[in-house]
Protein backbone atom coordinates (compact mmCIF):
# COMPACT_ATOMS: atom_id res chain seq x y z
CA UNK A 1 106.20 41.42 101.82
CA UNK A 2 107.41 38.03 100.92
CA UNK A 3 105.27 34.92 99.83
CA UNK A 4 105.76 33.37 103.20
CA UNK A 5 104.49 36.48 104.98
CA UNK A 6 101.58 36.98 102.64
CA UNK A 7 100.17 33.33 103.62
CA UNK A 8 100.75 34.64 107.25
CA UNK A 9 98.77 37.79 106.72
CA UNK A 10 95.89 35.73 104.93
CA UNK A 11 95.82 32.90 107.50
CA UNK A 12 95.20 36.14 110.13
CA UNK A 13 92.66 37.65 108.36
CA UNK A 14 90.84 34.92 107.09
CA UNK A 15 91.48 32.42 110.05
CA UNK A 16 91.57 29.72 107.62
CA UNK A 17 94.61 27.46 108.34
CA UNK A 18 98.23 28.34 106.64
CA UNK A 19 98.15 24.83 104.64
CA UNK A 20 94.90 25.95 103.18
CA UNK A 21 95.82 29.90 102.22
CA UNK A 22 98.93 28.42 101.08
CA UNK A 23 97.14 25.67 98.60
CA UNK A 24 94.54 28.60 97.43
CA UNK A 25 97.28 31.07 96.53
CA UNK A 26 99.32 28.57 94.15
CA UNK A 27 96.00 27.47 92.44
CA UNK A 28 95.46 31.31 91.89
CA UNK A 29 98.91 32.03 91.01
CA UNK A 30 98.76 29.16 88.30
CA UNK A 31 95.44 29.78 87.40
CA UNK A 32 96.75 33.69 86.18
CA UNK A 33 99.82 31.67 84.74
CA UNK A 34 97.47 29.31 82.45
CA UNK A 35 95.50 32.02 81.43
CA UNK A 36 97.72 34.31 80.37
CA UNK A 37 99.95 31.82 78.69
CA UNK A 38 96.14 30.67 76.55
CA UNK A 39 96.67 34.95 75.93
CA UNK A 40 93.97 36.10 78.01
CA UNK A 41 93.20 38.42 80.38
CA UNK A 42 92.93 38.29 84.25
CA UNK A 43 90.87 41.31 85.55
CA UNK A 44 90.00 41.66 89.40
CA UNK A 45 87.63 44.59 89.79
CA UNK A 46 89.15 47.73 91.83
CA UNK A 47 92.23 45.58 91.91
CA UNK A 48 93.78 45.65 88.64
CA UNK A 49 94.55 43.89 85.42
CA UNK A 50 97.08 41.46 83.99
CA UNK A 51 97.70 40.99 80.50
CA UNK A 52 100.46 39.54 77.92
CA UNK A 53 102.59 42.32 75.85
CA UNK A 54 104.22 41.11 73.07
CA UNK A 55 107.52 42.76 72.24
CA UNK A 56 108.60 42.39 68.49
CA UNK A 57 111.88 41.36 67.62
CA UNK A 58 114.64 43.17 67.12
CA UNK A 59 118.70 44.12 67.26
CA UNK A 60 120.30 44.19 70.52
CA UNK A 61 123.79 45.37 71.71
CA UNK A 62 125.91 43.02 73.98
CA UNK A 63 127.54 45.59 76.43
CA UNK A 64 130.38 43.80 77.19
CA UNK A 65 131.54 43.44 73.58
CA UNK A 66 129.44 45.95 71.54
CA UNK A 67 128.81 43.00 69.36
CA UNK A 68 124.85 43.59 67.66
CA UNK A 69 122.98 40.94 68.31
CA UNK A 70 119.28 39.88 67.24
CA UNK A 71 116.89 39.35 69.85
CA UNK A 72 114.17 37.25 69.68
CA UNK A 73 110.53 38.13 70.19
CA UNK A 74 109.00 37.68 73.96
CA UNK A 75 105.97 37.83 75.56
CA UNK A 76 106.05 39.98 78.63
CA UNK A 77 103.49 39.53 81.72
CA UNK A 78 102.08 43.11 82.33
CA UNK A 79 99.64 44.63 85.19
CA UNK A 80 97.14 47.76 85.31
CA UNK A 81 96.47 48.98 88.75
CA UNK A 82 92.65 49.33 89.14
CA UNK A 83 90.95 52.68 90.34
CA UNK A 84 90.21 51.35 93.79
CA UNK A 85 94.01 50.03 94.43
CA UNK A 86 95.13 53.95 93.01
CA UNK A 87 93.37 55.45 95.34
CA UNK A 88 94.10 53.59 98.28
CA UNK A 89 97.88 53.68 97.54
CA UNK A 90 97.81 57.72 97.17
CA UNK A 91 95.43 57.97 99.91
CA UNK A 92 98.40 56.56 101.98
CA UNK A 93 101.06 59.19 100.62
């Protein structure tokens, strides 16, 4: 499911107008952004959980010319499925 299909899904469901799902989901998709970039934590009950992981620096290879290389630390965007959206999923298995 794309973005474009999500708003159409929400629009159904809620039968609140595509303009309007379309303005709520990019104030909650920059509201996660802000806080995680602040390093906080975004937890939606039964949902799940997203989080920053910081990964340390260290020495790369460049695969095309085997050349070591030294890569920089990064902060990586990470998500915890919740208990309700684990058992839903393998409920559907």
């Amino acid at each position: 499911m794309n973005k474009s299909e999500l708003i159409n899904a929400l629009s159904e469901e809620t039968n609140f107008s595509k303009k309007d799902v379309s303005k709520v989901l990019a104030s909650f998709t920059r509201i996660i952004e802000r806080t995680l970039k602040k390093g906080g934590k975004v937890s939606l009950t039964g949902f799940g959980t997203y989080w920053i992981s910081k990964r340390p620096a260290r020495v790369g290879i460049n695969p095309a010319t085997k050349e070591k290389i030294n890569l920089p630390p990064i902060a990586v965007p990470r998500f915890k499925p919740g208990k309700h959206l684990k058992e839903q999923i393998r409920s559907a298995a």
